[in-house]
Structures are given as structure tokens and as C-alpha cells.
Protein backbone atom coordinates (compact mmCIF):
# COMPACT_ATOMS: atom_id res chain seq x y z
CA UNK A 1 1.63 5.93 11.23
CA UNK A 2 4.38 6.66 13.86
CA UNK A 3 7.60 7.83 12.34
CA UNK A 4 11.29 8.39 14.13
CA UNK A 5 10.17 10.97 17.07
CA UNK A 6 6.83 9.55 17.79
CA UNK A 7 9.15 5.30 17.54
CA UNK A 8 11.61 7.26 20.00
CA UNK A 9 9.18 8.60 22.67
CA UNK A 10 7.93 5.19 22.87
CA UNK A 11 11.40 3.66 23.23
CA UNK A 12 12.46 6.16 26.29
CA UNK A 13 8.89 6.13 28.11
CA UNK A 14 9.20 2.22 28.21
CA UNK A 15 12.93 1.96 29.37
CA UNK A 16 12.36 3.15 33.01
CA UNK A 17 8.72 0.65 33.15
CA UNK A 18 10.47 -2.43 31.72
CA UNK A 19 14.07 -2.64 31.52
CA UNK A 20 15.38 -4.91 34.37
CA UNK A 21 11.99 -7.05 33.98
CA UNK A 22 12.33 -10.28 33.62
CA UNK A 23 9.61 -12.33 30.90
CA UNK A 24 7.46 -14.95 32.94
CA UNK A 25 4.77 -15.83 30.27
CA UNK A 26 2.98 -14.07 26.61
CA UNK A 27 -0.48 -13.80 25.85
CA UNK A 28 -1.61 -13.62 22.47
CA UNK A 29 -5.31 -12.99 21.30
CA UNK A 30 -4.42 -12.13 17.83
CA UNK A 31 -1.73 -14.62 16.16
CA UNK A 32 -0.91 -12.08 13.58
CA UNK A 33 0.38 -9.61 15.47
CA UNK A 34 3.08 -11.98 15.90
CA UNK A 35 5.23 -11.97 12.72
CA UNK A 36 5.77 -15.82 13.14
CA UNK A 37 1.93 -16.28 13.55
CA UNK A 38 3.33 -18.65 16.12
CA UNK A 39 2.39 -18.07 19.57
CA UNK A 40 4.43 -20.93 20.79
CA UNK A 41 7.70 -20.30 19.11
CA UNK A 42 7.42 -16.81 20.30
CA UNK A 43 7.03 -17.74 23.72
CA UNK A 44 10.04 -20.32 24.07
CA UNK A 45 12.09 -17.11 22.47
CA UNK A 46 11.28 -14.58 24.83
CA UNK A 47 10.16 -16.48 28.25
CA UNK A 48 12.39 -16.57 31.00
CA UNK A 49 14.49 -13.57 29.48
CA UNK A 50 15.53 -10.11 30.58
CA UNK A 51 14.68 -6.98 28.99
CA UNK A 52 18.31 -5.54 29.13
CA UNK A 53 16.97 -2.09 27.22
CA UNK A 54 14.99 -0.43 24.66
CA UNK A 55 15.43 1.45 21.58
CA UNK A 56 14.66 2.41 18.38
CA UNK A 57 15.85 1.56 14.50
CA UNK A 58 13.86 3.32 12.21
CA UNK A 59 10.17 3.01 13.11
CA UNK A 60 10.72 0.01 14.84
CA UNK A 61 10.68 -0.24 18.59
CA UNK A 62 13.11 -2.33 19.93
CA UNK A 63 13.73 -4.77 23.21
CA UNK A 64 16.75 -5.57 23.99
CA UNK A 65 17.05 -8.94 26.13
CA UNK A 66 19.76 -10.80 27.22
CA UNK A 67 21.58 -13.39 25.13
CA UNK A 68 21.25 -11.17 22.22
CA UNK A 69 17.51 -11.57 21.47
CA UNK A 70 15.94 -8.43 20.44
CA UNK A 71 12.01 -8.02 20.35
CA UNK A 72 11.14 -5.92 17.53
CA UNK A 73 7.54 -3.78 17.57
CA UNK A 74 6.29 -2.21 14.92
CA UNK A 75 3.19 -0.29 15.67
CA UNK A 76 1.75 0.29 12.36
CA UNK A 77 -1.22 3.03 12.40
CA UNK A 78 -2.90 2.05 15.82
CA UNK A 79 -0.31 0.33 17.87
CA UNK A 80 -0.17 1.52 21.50
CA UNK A 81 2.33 -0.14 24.30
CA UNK A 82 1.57 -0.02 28.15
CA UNK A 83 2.92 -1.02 31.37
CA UNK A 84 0.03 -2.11 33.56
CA UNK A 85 -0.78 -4.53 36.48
CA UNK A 86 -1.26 -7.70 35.19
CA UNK A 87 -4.80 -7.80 37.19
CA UNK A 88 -5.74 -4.57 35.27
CA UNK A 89 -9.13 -5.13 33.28
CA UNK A 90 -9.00 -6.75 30.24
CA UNK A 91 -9.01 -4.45 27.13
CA UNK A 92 -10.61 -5.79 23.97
CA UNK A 93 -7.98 -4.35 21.14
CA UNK A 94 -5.23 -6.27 23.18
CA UNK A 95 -3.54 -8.39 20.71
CA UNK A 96 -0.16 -9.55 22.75
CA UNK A 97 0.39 -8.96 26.38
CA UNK A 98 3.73 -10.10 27.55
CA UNK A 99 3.93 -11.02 31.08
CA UNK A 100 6.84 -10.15 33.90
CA UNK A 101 7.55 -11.80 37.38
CA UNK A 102 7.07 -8.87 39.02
CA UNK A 103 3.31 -8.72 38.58
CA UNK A 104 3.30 -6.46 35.36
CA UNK A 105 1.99 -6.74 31.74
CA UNK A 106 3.66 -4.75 28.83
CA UNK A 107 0.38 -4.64 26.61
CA UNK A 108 -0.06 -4.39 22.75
CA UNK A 109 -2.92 -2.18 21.69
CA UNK A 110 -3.98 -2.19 18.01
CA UNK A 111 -7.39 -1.80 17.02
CA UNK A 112 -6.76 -2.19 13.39
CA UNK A 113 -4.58 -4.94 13.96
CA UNK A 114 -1.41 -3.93 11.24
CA UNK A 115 1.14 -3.77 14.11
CA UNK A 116 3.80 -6.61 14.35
CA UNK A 117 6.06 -7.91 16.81
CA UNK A 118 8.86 -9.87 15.92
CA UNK A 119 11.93 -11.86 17.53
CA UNK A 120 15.70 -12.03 16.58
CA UNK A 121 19.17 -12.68 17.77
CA UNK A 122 22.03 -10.43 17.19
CA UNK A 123 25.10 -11.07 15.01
CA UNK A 124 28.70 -9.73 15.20
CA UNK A 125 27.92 -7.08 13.31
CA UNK A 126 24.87 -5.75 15.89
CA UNK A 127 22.70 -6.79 12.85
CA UNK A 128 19.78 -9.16 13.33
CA UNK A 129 18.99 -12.93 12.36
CA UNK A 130 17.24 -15.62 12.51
CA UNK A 131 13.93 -13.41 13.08
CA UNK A 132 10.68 -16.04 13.38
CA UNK A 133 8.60 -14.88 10.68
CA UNK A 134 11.38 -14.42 7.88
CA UNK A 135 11.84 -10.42 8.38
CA UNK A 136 14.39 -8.49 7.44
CA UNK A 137 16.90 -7.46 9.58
CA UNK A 138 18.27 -3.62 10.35
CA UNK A 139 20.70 -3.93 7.33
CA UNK A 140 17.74 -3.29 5.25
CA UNK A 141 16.86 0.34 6.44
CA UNK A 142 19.10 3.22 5.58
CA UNK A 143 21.23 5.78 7.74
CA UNK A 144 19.31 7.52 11.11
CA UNK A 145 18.61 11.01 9.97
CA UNK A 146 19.68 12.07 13.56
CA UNK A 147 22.93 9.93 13.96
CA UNK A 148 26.20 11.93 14.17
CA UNK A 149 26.99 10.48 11.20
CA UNK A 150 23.95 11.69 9.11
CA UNK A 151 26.51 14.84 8.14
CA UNK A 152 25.55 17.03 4.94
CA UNK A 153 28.80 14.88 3.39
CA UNK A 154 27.29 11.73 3.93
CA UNK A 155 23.77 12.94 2.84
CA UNK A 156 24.95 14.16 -0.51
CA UNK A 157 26.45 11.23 -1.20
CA UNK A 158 23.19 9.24 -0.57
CA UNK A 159 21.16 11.77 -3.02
CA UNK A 160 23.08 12.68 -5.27
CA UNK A 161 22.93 10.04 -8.65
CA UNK A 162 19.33 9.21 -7.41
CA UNK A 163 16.73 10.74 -10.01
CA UNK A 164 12.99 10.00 -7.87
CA UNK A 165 10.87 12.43 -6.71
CA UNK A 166 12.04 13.87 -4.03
CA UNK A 167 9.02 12.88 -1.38
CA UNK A 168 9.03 9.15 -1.81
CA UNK A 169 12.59 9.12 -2.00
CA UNK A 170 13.04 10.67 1.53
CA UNK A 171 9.99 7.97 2.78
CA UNK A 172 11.77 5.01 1.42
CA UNK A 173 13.23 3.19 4.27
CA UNK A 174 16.15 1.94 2.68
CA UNK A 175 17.18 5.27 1.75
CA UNK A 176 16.63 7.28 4.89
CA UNK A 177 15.05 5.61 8.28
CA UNK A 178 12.16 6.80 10.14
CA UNK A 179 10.63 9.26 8.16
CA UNK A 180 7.17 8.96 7.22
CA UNK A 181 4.80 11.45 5.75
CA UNK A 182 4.39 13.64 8.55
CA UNK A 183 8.05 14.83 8.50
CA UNK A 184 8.64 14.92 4.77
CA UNK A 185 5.58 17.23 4.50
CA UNK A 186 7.18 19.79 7.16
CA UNK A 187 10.78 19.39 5.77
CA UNK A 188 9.93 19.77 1.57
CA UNK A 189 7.52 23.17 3.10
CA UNK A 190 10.80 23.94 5.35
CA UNK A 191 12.64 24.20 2.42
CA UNK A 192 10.04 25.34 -0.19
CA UNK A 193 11.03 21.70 -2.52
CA UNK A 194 8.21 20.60 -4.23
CA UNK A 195 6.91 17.07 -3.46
CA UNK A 196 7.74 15.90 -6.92
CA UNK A 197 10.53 17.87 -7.74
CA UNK A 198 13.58 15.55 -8.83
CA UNK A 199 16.06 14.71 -6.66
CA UNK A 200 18.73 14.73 -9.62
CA UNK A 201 17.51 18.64 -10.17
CA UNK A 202 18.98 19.35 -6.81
CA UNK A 203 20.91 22.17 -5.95
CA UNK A 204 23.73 21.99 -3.41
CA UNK A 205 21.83 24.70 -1.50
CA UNK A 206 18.53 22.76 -1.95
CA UNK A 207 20.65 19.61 -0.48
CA UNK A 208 21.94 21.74 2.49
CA UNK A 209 18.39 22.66 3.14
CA UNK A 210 16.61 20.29 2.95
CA UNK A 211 19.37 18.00 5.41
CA UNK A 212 18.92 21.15 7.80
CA UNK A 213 15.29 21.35 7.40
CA UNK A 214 15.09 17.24 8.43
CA UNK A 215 17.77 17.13 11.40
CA UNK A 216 15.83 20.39 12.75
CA UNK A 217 12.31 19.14 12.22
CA UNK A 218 12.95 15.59 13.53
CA UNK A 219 14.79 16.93 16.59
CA UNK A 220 12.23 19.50 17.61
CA UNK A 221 9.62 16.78 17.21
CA UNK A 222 11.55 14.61 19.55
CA UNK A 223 11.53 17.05 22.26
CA UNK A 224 7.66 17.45 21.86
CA UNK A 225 7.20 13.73 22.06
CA UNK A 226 5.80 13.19 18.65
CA UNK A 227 2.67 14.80 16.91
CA UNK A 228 -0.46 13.15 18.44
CA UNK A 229 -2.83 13.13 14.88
CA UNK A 230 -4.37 9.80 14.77
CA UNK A 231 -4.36 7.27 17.45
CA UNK A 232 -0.55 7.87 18.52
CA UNK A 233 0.31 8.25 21.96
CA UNK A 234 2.92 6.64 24.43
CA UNK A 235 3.24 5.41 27.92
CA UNK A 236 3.71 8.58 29.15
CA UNK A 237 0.90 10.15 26.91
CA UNK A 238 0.73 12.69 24.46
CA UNK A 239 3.08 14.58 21.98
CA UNK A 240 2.49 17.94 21.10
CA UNK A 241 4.54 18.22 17.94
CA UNK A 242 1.06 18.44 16.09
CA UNK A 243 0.49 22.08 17.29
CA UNK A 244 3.89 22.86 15.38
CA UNK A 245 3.41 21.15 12.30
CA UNK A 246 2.73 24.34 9.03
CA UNK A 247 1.30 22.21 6.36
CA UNK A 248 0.47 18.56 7.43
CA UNK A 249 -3.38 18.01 7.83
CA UNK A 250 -3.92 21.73 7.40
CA UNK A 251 -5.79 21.39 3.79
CA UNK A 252 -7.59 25.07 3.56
CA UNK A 253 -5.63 26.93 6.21
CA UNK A 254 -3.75 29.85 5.23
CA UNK A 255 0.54 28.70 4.33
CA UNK A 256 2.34 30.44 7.38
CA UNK A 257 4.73 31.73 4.68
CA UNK A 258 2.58 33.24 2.34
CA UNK A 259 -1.02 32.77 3.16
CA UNK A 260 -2.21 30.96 0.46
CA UNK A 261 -4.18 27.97 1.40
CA UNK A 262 -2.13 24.68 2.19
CA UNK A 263 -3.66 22.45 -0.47
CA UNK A 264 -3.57 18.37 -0.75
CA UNK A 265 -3.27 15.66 -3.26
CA UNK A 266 -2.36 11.93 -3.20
CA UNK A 267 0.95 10.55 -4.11
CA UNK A 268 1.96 7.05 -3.50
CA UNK A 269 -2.00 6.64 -1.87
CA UNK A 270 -0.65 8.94 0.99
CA UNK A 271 -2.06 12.34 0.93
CA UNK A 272 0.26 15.20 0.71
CA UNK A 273 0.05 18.63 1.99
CA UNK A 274 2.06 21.34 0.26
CA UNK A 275 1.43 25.14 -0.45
CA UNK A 276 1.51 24.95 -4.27
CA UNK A 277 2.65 28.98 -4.18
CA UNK A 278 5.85 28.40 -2.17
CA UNK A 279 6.88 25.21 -3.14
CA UNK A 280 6.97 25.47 -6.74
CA UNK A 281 8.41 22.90 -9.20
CA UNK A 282 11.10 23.95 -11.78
CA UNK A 283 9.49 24.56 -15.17
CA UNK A 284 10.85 22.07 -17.02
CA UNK A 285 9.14 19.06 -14.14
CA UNK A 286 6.13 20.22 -14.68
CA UNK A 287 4.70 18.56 -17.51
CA UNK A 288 5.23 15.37 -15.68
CA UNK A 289 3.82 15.90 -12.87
CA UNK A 290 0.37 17.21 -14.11
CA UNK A 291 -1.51 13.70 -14.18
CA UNK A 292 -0.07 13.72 -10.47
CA UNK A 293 -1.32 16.78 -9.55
CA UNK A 294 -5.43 16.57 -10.62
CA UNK A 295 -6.47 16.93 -6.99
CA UNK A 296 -4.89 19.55 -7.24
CA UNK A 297 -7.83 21.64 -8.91
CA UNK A 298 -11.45 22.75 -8.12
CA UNK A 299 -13.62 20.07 -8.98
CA UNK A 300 -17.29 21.79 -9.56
CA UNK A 301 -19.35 20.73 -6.38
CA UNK A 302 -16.45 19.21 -4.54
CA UNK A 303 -16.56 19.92 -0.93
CA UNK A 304 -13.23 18.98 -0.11
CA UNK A 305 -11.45 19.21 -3.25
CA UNK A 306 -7.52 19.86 -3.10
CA UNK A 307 -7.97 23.43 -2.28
CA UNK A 308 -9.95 23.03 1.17
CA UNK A 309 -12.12 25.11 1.82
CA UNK A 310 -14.29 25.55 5.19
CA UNK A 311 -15.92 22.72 5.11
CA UNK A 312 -12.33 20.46 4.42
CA UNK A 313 -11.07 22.57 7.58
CA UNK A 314 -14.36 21.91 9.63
CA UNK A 315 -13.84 17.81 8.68
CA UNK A 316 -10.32 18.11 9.95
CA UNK A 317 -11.10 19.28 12.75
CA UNK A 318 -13.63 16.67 13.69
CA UNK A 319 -10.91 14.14 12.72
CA UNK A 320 -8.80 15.69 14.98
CA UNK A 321 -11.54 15.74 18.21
CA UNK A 322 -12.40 11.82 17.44
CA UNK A 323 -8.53 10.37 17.27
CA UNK A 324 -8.01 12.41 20.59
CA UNK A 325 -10.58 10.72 22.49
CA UNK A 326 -9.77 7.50 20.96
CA UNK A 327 -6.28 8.38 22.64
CA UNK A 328 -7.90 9.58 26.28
CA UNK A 329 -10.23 6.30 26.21
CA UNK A 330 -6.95 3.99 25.60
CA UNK A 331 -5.35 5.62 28.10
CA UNK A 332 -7.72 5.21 30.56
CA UNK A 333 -8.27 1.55 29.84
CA UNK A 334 -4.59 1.01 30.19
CA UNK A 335 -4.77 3.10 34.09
CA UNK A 336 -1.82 4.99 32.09
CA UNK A 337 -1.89 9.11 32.60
């Protein structure tokens, strides 16, 4: 799924294409893309509006248009957004197409069909409500790990007192914004934390780390436009964050650090990449964690157990080959380059 940089590339391609457009009509194929399920309501929202900007909050995309509506676009594990001609050929996985006078269509493309795209008006407080489809608004989501504001003060203040493992923790939404399990991976291998260490167990060094490790990582990814994995790319194609990434989908390969191989087991029903040398949990966590860790060991006649192996490394690289020509064919549906 698309976390901070990959949401943020996606924000800045778009603002040059669409800001300044004005709405003249939506097409929806697939209600449920729409968080309303209401075609109708959605269009007497947005039609006849301005998009006055674009941004980001979290992993959401966001529109700004005038009179304080906001469209909000959250593209979920296969969500794509282009700018095309509205004559352009009709593409199949196009679940909402919004329309501009000038001729252009801002297309949704999601060929799972998870993504959502909502509509809300602005309070006082730059906070949303009264969003068709009941959603929450952005008080919901914690602190931007790349605000000003996200200082190691304020972050140890947000940690410290909370006693979860440390990898959901730093996924959960409401406790830090945008980061998914791409960038937790990097930052806990950054910082050699273990995945289910404790964040009560933390040191003051570990905390200094590991807010170091996640400014650093999130920023450099930023600059690279994202890490292309899966089916992620943006108007102005590509990122090439994946080529930087040490541990994420590199089950088998040697650790950078210490040349172990980078090993993988579930968590949460996300798989998690970690090098179980370097990243070692405190001896008195470990008990706990064992029924956690199973995948963690050989399994006679496994293939692609935990540890990799060539064939696990063969397999991701397949995986790898197929989500970037999913990417190239979208791309060249969309007449985007």
C-alpha cells in the first residue's frame, strides 16, 4: 500500500495537471469507490467547483476546492490517479473519472477496487466534517513524521508510557501518520530495534534513533518519489526508493550490515522483514515473542520458509518483474510517461 512519500509524490505530480481546473461532471463505474456509495451526492458536492490545491494528510491524498470542500483519495493497494484527455480510450479498472471544463479527466485506477474517495468541508480548526460516507476526519491520525514539529521532544512524549510492540505501534495511524510497512521495516533495521521489541523497553538512545532513522528514511524516500514494489506509481511515473530499501522484500538476501540473510515472518497479517542477527530482542522479550516468531524457522521441505533461500529470492524477483509491467501497461493506457 502507498505510505507518506509514495501519498506525497502523488500530491505534487497532480498540483501542476489539476489545480486551477474547474469540475464540470463525475463518472463513476464502481459506486464503492465512493465512500458515500452515492454517485449523486458526490456529484452535487464537487461539480461546478475549483480545485484550489493538493496535498497530503497521512496516506490520504487530498483536493483542495474552493468553499472549503476537500476531496479526499485514498488509494489503497492498487489505486493509480491520471490526468488524461477526456477522449482518451476507455480503461477497464476505471472506477471514478472526474471531469474538468477544459477537456480533461483526472482518472481513478484500482484494479482491486479497495481505494476510496471521499468529500468534506473544512472547519475553523482546518479539520474536516460533514464527510458523505461517515469518515473520520484528520483529527483522527497522529503527528506528520516530517512536520517541523515532529522534534525528538515531541516524539518522546508520544512513546514514552506506551508499552506495544514497537512495529505496530509506529503503523498505527493515530499514533504516527503515513507510515506503513515499507518504512517501519527500513527504520527498526536502521536502528537495529527488533520488530517486537517493547516500546516501554526503550532507551533514550533507541528513541533518538529510531526518530532519526524515520525523518531520514521518509525524506530520502520522498526525493526518490516513493518505492515502486507493487502496483504504485504516479502521474509522473515511477519511484526509485525500492533500489534503496536493505531489508523490505529482500527475504534470503544477504543483511547489508552483517550478511546474514534478511529473513520474514507475519505480524499483524503483514509480512515483516528483519535480519534476526542485528536486530535482536532484549532477553527478557523473548519468551513472548516466540509463538510470533514460528516463521521464523526451517520448516523441513519448505521452499520459502522464513529464512529464504534461492528459490524465495527467485519468487521475489518474479513478483517484482510482474507489478512493473502492471505499472508500464497502466501507464500506457493512461497516455501518461
Amino acid at each position: 500500500m502507498p505510505e507518506l512519500p509514495e501519498v506525497e509524490t502523488v500530491a505534487r505530480d497532480l498540483r501542476p495537471r489539476v489545480v486551477g481546473s474547474r469540475i464540470a461532471g463525475v463518472r463513476v463505474t464502481w459506486p464503492r469507490s465512493l465512500r458515500s456509495a452515492d454517485p449523486e451526492a458526490f456529484r452535487g458536492a464537487v461539480v461546478g467547483r475549483t480545485v484550489v490545491g493538493t496535498g497530503r494528510r497521512a496516506k490520504l491524498v487530498v483536493l483542495e476546492l474552493d468553499g472549503d470542500r476537500v476531496i479526499t483519495i485514498h488509494l489503497k493497494m492498487t489505486g493509480q490517479l491520471f490526468v488524461v484527455a477526456a477522449s482518451a480510450p476507455e480503461d477497464p479498472y476505471v472506477r471514478v473519472a472526474i471531469g474538468f471544463e477544459d477537456g480533461r479527466e483526472l482518472r481513478f485506477r484500482d484494479i482491486r477496487k479497495f481505494g476510496r474517495i471521499g468529500i468534506a468541508e473544512r472547519d475553523a480548526t482546518g479539520d474536516l466534517r460533514g464527510e458523505l460516507g461517515g469518515a473520520k476526519g484528520f483529527r483522527g491520525f497522529g503527528p506528520e513524521p516530517l512536520d517541523a514539529a515532529f522534534t525528538l521532544t515531541a516524539f518522546r512524549a508520544l512513546i514514552r508510557g506506551r508499552r506495544g510492540r514497537l512495529k505496530p505501534l509506529i503503523m498505527d495511524q493515530a499514533f504516527l501518520a503515513g507510515v506503513g510497512n515499507i518504512y517501519a521495516d527500513e527504520a527498526l533495521w536502521a536502528t537495529r530495534l527488533h520488530p517486537l521489541r517493547s516500546a516501554a523497553g526503550l532507551r533514550p538512545a533507541d528513541e533518538r534513533r529510531l526518530h532519526g532513522a524515520l525523518r531520514r528514511i521518509l525524506s530520502e524516500a520522498v526525493a526518490r518519489r516513493g518505492a515502486s514494489i507493487d502496483d504504485y506509481t504516479a502521474p509522473d511515473g515511477d519511484g526509485s526508493m525500492q533500489e534503496q530499501l536493505q531489508v523490505y522484500g529482500r527475504t534470503g538476501e544477504p543483511c547489508p550490515r552483517c550478511g546474514r540473510p534478511i529473513r520474514r515472518f507475519f505480524l499483524g497479517g503483514r509480512g515483516t522483514h528483519l535480519c534476526s542477527w542485528c536486530q535482536r530482542l532484549p532477553a527478557a522479550e523473548r519468551a513472548a515473542a516466540v509463538p510470533l516468531l514460528r516463521g521464523l524457522r526451517p520448516r523441513p521441505g519448505a521452499a520459502t520458509d522464513g529464512g529464504g533461500g534461492p528459490e524465495a529470492t527467485r519468487r521475489a524477483a518474479a513478483t517484482r518483474r510482474a507489478a512493473a509491467t502492471r505499472r508500464a501497461a497502466a501507464r500506457a493506457v493512461a497516455g501518461s510517461h
